[in-house]
N, C-alpha and C. Protein backbone atom coordinates (compact mmCIF):
# COMPACT_ATOMS: atom_id res chain seq x y z
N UNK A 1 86.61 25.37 92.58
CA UNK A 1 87.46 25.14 91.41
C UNK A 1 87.68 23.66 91.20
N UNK A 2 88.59 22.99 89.97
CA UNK A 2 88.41 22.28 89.81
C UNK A 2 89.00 21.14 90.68
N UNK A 3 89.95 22.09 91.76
CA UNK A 3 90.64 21.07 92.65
C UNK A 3 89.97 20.14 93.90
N UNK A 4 88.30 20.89 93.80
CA UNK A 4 87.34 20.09 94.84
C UNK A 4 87.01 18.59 94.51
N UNK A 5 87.25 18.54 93.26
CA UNK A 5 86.69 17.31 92.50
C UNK A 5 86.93 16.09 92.69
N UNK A 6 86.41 14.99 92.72
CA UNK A 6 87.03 13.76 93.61
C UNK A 6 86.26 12.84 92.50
N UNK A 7 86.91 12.42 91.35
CA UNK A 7 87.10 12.07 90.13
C UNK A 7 87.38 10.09 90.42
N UNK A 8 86.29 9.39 90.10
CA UNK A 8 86.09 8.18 89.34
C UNK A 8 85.85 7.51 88.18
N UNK A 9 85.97 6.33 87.97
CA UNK A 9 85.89 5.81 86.11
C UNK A 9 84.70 4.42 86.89
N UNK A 10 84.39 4.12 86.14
CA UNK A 10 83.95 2.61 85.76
C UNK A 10 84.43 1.35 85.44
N UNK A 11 85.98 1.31 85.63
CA UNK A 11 86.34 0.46 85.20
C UNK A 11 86.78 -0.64 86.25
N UNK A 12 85.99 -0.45 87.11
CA UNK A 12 85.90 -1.69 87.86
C UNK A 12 84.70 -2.73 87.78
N UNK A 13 83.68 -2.54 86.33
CA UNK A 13 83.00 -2.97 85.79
C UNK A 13 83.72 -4.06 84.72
N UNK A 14 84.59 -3.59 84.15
CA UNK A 14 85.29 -4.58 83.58
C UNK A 14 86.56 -5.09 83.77
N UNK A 15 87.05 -4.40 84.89
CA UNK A 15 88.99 -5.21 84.94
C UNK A 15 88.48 -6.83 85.67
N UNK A 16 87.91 -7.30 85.63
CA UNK A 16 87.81 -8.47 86.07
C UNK A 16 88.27 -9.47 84.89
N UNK A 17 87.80 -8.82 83.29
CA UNK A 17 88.58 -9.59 82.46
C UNK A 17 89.56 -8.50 81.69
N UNK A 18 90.19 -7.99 82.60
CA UNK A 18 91.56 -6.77 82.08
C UNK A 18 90.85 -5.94 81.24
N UNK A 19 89.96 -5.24 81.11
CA UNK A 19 89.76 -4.16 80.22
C UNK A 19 89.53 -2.66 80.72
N UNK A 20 90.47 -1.81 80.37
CA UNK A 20 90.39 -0.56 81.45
C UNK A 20 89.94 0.61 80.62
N UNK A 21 88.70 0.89 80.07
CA UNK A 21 88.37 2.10 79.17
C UNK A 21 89.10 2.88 79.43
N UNK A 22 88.97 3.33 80.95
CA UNK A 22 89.45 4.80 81.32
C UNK A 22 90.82 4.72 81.90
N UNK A 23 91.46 5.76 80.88
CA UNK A 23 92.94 5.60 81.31
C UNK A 23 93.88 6.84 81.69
N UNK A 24 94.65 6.93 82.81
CA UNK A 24 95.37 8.45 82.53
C UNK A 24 96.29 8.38 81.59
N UNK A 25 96.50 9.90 80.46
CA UNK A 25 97.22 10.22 79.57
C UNK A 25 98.03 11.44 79.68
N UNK A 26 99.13 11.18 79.29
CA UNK A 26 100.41 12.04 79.68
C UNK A 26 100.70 12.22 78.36
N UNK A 27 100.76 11.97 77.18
CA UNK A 27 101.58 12.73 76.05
C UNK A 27 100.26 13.50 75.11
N UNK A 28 99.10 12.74 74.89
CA UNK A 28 98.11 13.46 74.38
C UNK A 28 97.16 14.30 75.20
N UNK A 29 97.54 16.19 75.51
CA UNK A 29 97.46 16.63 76.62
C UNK A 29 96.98 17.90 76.28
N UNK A 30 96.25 18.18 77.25
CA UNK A 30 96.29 20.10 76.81
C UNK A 30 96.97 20.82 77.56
N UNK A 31 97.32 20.61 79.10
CA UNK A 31 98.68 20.71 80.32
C UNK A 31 98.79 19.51 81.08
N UNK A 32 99.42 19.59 81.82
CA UNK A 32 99.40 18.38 82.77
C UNK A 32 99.13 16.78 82.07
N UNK A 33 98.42 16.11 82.96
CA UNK A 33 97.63 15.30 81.94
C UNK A 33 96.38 15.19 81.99
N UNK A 34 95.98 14.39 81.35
CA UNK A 34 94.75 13.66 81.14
C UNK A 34 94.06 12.83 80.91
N UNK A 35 92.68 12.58 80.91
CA UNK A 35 91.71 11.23 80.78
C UNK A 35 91.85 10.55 79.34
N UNK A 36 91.79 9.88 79.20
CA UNK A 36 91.56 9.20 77.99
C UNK A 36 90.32 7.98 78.13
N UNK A 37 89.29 8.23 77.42
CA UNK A 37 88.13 7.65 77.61
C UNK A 37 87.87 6.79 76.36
N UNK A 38 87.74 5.54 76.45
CA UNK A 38 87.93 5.08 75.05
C UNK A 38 87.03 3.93 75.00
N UNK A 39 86.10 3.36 73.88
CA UNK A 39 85.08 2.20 74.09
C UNK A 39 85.63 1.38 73.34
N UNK A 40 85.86 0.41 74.43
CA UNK A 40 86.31 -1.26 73.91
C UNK A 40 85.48 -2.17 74.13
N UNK A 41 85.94 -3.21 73.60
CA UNK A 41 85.23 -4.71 73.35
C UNK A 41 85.73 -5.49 75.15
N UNK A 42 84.57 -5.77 75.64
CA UNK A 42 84.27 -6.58 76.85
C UNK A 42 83.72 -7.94 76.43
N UNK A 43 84.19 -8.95 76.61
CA UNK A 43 83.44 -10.25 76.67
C UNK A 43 82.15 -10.51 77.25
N UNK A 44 80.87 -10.79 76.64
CA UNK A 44 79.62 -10.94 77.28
C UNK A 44 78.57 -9.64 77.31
N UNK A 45 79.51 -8.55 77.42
CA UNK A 45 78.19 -7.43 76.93
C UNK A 45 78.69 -6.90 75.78
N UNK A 46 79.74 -6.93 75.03
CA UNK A 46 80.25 -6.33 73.87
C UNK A 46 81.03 -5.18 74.01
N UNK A 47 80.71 -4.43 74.94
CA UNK A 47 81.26 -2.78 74.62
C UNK A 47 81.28 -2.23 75.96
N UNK A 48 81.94 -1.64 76.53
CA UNK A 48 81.52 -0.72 77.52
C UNK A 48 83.16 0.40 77.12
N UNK A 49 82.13 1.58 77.60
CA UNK A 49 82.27 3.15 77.06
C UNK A 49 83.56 4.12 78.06
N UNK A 50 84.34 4.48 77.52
CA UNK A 50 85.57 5.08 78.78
C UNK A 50 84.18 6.70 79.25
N UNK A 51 84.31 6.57 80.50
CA UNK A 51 84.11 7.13 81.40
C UNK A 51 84.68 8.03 82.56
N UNK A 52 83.93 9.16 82.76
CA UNK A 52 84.90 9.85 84.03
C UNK A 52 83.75 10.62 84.56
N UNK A 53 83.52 10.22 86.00
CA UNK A 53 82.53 11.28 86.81
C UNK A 53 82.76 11.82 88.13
N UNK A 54 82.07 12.55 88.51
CA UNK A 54 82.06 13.02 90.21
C UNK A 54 81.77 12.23 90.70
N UNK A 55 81.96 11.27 91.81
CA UNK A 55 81.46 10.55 92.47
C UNK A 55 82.52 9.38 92.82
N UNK A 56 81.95 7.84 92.94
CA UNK A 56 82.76 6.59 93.49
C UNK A 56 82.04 5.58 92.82
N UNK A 57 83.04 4.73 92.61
CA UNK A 57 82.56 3.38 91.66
C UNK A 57 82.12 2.38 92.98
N UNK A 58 81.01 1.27 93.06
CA UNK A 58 80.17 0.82 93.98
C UNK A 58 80.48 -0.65 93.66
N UNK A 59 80.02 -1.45 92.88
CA UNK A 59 80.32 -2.75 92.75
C UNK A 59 79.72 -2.82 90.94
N UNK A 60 80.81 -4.03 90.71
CA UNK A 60 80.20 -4.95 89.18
C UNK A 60 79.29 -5.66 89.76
N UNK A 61 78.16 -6.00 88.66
CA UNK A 61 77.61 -6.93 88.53
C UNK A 61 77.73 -8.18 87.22
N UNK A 62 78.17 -9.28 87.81
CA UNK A 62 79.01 -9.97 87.26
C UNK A 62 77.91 -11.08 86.57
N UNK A 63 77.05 -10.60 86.33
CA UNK A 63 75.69 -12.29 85.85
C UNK A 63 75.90 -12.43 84.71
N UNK A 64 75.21 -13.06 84.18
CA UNK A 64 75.91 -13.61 82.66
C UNK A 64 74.50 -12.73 81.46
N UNK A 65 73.37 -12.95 82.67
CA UNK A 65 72.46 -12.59 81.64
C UNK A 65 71.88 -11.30 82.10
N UNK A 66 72.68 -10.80 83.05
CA UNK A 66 72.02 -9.24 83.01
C UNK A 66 73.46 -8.59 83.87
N UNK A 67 74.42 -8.32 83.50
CA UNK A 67 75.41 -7.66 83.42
C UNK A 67 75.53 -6.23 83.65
N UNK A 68 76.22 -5.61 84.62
CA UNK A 68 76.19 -4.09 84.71
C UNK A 68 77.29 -3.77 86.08
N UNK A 69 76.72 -2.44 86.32
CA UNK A 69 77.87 -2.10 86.85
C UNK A 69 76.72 -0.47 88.21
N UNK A 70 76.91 -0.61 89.68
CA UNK A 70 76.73 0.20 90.20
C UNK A 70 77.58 1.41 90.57
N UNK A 71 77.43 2.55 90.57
CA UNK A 71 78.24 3.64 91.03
C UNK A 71 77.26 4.81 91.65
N UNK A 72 77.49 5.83 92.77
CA UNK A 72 77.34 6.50 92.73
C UNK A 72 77.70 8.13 92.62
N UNK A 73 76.85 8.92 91.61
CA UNK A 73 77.03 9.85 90.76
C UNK A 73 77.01 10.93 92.04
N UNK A 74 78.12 11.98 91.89
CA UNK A 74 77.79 12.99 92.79
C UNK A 74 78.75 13.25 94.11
N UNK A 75 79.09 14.60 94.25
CA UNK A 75 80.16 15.06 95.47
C UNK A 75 79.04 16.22 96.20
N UNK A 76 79.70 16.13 96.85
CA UNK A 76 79.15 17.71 97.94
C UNK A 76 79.61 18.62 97.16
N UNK A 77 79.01 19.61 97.21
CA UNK A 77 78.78 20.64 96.20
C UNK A 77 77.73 21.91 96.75
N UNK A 78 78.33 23.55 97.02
CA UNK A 78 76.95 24.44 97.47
C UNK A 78 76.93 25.52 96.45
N UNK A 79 77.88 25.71 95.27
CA UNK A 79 77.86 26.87 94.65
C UNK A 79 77.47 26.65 93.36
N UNK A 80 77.00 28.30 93.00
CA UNK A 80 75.79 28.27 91.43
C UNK A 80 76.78 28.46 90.41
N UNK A 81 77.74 27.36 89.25
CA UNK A 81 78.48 28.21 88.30
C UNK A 81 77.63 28.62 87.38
N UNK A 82 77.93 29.25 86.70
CA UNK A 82 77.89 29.75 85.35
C UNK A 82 77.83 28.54 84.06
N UNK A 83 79.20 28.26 84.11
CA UNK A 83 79.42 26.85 83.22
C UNK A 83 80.70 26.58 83.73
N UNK A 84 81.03 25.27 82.81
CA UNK A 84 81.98 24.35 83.23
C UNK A 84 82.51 24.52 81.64
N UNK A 85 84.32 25.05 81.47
CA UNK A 85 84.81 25.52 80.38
C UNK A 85 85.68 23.91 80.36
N UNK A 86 86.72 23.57 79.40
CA UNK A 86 87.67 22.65 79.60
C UNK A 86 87.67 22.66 78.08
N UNK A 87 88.66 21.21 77.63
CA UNK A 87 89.26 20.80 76.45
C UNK A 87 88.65 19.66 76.25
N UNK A 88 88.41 19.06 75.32
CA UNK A 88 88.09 17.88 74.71
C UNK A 88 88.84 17.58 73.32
N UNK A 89 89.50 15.98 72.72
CA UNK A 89 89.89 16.03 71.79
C UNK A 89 88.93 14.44 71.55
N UNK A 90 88.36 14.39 70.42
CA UNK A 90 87.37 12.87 70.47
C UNK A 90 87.55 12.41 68.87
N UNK A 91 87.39 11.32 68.68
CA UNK A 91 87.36 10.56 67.16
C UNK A 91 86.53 9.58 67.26
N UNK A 92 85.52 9.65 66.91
CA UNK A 92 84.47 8.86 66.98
C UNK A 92 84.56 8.03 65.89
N UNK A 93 83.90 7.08 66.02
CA UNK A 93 83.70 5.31 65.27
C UNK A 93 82.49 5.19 65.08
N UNK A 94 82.05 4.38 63.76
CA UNK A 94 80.49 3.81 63.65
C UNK A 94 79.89 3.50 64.45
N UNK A 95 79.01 2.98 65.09
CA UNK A 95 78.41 2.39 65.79
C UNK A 95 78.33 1.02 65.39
N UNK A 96 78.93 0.25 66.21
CA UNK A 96 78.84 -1.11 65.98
C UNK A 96 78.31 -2.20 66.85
N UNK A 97 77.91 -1.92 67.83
CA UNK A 97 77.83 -2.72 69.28
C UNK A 97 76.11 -2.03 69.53
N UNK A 98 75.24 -2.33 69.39
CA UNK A 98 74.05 -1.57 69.66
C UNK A 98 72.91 -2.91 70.14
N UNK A 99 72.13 -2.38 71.29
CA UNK A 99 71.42 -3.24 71.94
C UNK A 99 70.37 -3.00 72.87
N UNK A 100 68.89 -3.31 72.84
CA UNK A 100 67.64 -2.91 73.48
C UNK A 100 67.21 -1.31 73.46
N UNK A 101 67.14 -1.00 73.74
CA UNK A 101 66.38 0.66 73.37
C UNK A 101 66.84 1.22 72.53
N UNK A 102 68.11 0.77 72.08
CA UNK A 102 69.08 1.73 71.33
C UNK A 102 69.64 1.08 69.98
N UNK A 103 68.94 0.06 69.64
CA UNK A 103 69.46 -1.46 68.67
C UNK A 103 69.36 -0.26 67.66
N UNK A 104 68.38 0.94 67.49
CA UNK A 104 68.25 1.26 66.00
C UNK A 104 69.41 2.02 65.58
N UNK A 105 70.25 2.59 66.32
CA UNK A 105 71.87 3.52 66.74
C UNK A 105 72.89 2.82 65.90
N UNK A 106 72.36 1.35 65.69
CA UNK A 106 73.54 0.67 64.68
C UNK A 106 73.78 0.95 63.33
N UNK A 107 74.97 1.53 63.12
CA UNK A 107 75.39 2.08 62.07
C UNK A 107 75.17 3.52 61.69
N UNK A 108 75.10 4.31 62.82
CA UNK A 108 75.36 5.60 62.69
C UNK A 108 76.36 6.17 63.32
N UNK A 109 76.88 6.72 63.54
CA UNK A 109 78.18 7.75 64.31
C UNK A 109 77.84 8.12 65.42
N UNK A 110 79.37 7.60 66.05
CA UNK A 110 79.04 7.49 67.88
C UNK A 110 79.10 9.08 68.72
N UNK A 111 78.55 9.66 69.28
CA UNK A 111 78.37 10.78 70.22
C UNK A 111 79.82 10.39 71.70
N UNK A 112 79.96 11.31 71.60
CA UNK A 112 80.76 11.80 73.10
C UNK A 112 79.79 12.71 73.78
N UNK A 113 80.01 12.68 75.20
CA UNK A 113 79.24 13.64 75.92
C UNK A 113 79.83 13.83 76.98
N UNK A 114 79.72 15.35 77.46
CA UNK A 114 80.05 16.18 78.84
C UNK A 114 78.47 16.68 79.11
N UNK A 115 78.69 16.24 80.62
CA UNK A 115 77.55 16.87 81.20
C UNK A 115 78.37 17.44 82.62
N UNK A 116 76.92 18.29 83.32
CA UNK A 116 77.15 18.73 84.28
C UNK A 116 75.48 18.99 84.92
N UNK A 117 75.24 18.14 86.40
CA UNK A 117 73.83 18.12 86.86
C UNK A 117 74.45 18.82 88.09
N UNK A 118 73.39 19.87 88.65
CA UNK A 118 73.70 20.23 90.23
C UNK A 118 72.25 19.98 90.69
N UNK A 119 72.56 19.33 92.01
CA UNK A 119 71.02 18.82 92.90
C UNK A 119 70.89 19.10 94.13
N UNK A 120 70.04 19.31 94.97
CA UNK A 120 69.75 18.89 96.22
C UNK A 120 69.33 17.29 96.43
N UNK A 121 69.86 16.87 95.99
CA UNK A 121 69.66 15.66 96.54
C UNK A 121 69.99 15.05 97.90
N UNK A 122 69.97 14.19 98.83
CA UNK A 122 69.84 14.39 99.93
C UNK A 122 71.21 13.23 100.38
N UNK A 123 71.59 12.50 99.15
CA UNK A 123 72.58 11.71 99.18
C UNK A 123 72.99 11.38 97.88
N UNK A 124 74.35 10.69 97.86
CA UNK A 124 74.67 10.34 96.16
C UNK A 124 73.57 9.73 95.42
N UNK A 125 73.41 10.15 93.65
CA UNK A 125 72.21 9.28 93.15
C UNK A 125 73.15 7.32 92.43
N UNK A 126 72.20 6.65 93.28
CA UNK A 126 72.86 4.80 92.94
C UNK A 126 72.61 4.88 91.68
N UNK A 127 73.64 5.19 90.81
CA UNK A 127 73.36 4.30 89.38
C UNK A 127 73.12 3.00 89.18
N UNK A 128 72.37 2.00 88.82
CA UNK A 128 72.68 0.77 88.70
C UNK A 128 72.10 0.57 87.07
N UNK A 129 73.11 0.35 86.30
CA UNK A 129 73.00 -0.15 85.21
C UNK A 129 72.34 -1.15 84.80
N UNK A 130 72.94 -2.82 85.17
CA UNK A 130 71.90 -3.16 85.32
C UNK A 130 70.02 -3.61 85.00
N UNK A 131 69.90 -2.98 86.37
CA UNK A 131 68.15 -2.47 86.35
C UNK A 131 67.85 -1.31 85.82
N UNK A 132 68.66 -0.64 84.95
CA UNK A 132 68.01 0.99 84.89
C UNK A 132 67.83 1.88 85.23
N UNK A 133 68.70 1.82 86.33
CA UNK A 133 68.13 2.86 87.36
C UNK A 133 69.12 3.92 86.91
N UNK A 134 68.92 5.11 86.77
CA UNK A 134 69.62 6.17 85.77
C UNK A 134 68.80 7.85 86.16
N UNK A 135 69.84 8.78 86.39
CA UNK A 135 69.33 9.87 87.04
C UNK A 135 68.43 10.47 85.41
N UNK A 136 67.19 10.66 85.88
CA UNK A 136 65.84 11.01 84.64
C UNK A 136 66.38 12.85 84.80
N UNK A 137 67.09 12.90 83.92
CA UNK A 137 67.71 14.44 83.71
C UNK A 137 66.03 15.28 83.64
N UNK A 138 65.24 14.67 83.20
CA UNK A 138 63.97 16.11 82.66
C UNK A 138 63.02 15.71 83.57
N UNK A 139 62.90 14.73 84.26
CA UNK A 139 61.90 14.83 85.33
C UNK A 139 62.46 14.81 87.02
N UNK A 140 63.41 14.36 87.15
CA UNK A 140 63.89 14.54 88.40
C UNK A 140 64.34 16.41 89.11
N UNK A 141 62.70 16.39 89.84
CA UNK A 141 62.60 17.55 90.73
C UNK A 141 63.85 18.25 91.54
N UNK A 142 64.51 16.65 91.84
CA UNK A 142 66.56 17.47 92.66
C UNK A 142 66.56 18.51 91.68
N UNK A 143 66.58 18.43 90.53
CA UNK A 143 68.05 18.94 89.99
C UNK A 143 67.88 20.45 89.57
N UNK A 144 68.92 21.33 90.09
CA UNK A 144 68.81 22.72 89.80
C UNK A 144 68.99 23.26 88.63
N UNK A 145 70.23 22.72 88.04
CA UNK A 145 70.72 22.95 86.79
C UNK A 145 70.83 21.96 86.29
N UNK A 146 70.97 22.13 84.67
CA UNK A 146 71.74 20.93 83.65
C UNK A 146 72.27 21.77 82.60
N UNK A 147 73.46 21.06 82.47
CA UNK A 147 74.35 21.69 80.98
C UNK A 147 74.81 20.25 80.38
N UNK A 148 74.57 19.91 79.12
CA UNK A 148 75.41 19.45 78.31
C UNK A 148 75.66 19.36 76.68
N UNK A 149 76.86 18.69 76.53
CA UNK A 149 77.62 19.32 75.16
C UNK A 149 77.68 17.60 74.60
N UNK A 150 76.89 17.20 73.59
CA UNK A 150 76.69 15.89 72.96
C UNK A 150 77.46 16.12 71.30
N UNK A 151 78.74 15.47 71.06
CA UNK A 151 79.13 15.90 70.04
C UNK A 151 79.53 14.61 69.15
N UNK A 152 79.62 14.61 67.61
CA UNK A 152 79.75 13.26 66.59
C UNK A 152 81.25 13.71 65.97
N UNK A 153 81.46 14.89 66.51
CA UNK A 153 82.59 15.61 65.05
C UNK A 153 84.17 15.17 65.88
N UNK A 154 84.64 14.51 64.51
CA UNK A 154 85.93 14.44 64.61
C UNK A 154 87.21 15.47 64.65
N UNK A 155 88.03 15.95 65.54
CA UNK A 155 88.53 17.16 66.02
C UNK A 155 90.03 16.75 65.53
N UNK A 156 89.93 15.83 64.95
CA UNK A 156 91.64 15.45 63.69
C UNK A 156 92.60 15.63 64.91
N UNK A 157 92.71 14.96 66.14
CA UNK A 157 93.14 15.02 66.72
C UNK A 157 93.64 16.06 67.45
N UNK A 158 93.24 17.30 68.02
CA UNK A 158 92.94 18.26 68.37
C UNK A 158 92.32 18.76 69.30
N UNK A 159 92.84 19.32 70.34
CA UNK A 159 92.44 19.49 71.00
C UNK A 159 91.22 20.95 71.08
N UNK A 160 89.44 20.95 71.36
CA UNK A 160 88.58 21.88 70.82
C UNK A 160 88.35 21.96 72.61
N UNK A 161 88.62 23.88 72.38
CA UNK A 161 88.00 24.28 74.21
C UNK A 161 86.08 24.19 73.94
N UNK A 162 85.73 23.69 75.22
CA UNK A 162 84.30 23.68 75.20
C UNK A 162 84.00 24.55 76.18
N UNK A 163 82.73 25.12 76.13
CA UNK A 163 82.20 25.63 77.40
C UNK A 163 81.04 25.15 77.54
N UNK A 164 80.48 24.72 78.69
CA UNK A 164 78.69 24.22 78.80
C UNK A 164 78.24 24.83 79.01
N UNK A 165 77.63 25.91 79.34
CA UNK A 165 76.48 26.67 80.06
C UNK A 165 75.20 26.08 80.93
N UNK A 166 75.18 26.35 82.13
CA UNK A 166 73.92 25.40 83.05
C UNK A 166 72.95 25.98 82.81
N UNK A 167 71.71 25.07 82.38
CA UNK A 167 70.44 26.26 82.48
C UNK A 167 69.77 26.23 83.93
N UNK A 168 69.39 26.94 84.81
CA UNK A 168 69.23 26.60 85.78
C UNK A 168 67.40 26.62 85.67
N UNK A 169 66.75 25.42 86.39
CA UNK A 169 65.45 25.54 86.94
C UNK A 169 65.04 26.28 88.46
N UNK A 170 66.22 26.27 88.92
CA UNK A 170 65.65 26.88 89.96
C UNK A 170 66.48 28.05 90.66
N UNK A 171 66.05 29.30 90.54
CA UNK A 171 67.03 30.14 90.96
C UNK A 171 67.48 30.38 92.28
N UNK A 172 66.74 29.56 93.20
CA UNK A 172 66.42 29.99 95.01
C UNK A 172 67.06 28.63 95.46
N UNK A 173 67.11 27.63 95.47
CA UNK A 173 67.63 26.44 95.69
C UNK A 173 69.03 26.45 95.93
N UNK A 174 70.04 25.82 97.15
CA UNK A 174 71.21 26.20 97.16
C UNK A 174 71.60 24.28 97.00
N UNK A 175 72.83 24.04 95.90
CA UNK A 175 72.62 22.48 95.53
C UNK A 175 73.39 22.19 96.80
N UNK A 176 73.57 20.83 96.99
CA UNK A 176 74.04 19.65 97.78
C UNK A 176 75.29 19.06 96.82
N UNK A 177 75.07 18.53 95.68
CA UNK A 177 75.96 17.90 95.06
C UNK A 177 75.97 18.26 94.03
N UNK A 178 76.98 17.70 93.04
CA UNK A 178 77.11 18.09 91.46
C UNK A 178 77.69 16.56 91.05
N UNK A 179 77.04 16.24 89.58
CA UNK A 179 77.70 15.54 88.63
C UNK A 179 78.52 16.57 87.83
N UNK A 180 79.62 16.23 87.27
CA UNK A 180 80.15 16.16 85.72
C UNK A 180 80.76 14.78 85.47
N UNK A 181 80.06 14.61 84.24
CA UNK A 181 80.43 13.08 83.47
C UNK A 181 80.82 13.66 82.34
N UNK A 182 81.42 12.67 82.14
CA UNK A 182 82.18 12.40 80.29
C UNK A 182 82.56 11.03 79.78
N UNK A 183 81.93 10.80 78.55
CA UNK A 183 82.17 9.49 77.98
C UNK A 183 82.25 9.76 76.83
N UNK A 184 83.00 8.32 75.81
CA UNK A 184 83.20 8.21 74.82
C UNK A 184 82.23 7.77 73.60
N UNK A 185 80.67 7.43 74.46
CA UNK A 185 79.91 6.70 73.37
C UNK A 185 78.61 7.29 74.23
N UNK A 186 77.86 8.03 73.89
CA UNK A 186 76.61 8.43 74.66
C UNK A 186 75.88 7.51 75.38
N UNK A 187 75.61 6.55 74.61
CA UNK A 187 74.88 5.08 75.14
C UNK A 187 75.64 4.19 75.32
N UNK A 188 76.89 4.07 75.99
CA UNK A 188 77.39 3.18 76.69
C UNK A 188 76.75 2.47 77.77
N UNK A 189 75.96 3.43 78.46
CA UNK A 189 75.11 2.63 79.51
C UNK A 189 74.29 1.80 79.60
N UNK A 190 74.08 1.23 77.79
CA UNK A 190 73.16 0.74 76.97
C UNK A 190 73.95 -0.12 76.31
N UNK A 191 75.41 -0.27 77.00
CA UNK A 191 76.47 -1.35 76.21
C UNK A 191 76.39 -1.05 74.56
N UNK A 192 76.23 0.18 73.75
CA UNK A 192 75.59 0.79 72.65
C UNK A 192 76.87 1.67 72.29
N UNK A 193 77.61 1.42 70.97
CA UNK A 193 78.56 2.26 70.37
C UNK A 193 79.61 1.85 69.78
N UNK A 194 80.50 2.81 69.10
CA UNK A 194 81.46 2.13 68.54
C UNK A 194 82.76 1.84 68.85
N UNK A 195 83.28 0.33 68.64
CA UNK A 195 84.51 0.46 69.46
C UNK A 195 85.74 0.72 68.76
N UNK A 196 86.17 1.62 69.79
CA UNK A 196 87.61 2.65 69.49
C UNK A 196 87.11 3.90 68.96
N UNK A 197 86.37 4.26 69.64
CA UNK A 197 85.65 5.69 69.65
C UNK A 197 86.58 6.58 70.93
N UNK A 198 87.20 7.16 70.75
CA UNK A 198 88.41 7.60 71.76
C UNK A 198 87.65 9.50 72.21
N UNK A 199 87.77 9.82 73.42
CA UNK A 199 87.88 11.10 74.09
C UNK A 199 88.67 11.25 75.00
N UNK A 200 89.49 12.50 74.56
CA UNK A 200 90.18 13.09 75.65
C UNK A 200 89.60 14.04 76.49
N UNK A 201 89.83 14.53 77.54
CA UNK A 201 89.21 15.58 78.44
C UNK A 201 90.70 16.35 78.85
N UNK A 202 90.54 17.53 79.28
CA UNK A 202 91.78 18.06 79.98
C UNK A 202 91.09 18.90 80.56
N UNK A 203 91.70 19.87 81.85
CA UNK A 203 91.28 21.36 82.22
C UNK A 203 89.92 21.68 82.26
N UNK A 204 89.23 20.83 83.26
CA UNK A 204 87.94 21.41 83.77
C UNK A 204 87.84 22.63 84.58
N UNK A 205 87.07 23.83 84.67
CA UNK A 205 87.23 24.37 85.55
C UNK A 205 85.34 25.13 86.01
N UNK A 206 85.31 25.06 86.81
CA UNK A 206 83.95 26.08 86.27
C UNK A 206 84.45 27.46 86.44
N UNK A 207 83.15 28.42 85.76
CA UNK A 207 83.12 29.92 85.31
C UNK A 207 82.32 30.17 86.36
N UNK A 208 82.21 31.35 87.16
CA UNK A 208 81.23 31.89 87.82
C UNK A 208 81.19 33.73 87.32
N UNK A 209 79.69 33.92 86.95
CA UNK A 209 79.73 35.29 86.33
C UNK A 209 79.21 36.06 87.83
């Protein structure tokens, strides 16, 4: 359940010049509280995207001309869900901040995304932004399942229940770890989106049928 979860942000990529995407929220809520994931303006890369994943934040990389941020994605994890149900409330922004693979994204409407990867992987996967180094969802052999929910629509402040459904590749495989991520700008990792593009998250849980 969702109480295994051992929940990090990214924002030790940018508090070096005070900017904290990811924030906890107590009045805009679906119970308890919640994330608030929001893409702001950073000095030197332009944008970076509010964030929330399984795993532990690793180190910034602080260079001037190649800027990023390491973490690794992923908890211990042995069971097959179904899907991963929860709340989301998001208001997305133009795209204004767009850069290298993704320069053509400027001036269209920014995406939020929930995912959920389960792997055998044999240890956490090193994100490093960075260099690129980025878990290849359609070719990386780990991964048992993938579910995710990529959305542009404005929910008028509102909170909309989601459910993901995992498709699984492999039915015999028992996983090691699991991602679930959520961000406010799909290509944040690409310093790519619009700022003050806001997501809430509340009430993760997974389903098992």
């Amino acid at each position: 359940n969702s109480g295994q979860f051992y929940w990090d942000t990214a924002n030790g990529g940018s508090d070096a010049v005070g900017v904290y995407p990811t924030s906890p929220e107590e009045s805009h809520v679906k119970s308890g509280k919640a994330a608030k994931l929001e893409s702001k303006g950073v000095a030197l890369v332009g944008l970076a995207a509010g964030n929330i994943y399984t795993g532990k934040f690793i180190k910034a990389n602080t260079s001037l001309t190649n800027p990023g941020a390491e973490l690794d994605w992923g908890i211990p994890f042995a069971s097959r869900p179904y899907s991963l149900k929860g709340y989301y409330s998001y208001a997305p922004k133009v795209i204004d901040n767009a850069s290298g693979i993704h320069a053509d994204k400027m001036g269209t409407m920014d995406k939020a995304q929930i995912q959920v990867i389960l792997t055998d992987w044999d240890e956490p996967f090193r994100v490093a932004t960075a260099s690129g180094n980025f878990v290849d969802i359609e070719k990386d052999p780990h991964i048992i399942a993938h579910g995710v929910i990529e959305t542009d629509v404005d929910t008028q402040g509102k909170y909309q229940e989601f459910e993901c459904v995992l498709e699984y590749r492999d039915l015999l495989r028992t996983p090691k770890y699991v991602v679930v991520s959520a961000c406010s700008s799909l290509y944040g990792d690409y310093f790519t989106g619009g700022l003050g593009s806001v997501m809430y998250v509340d009430d993760f849980e997974f389903i098992y049928k």
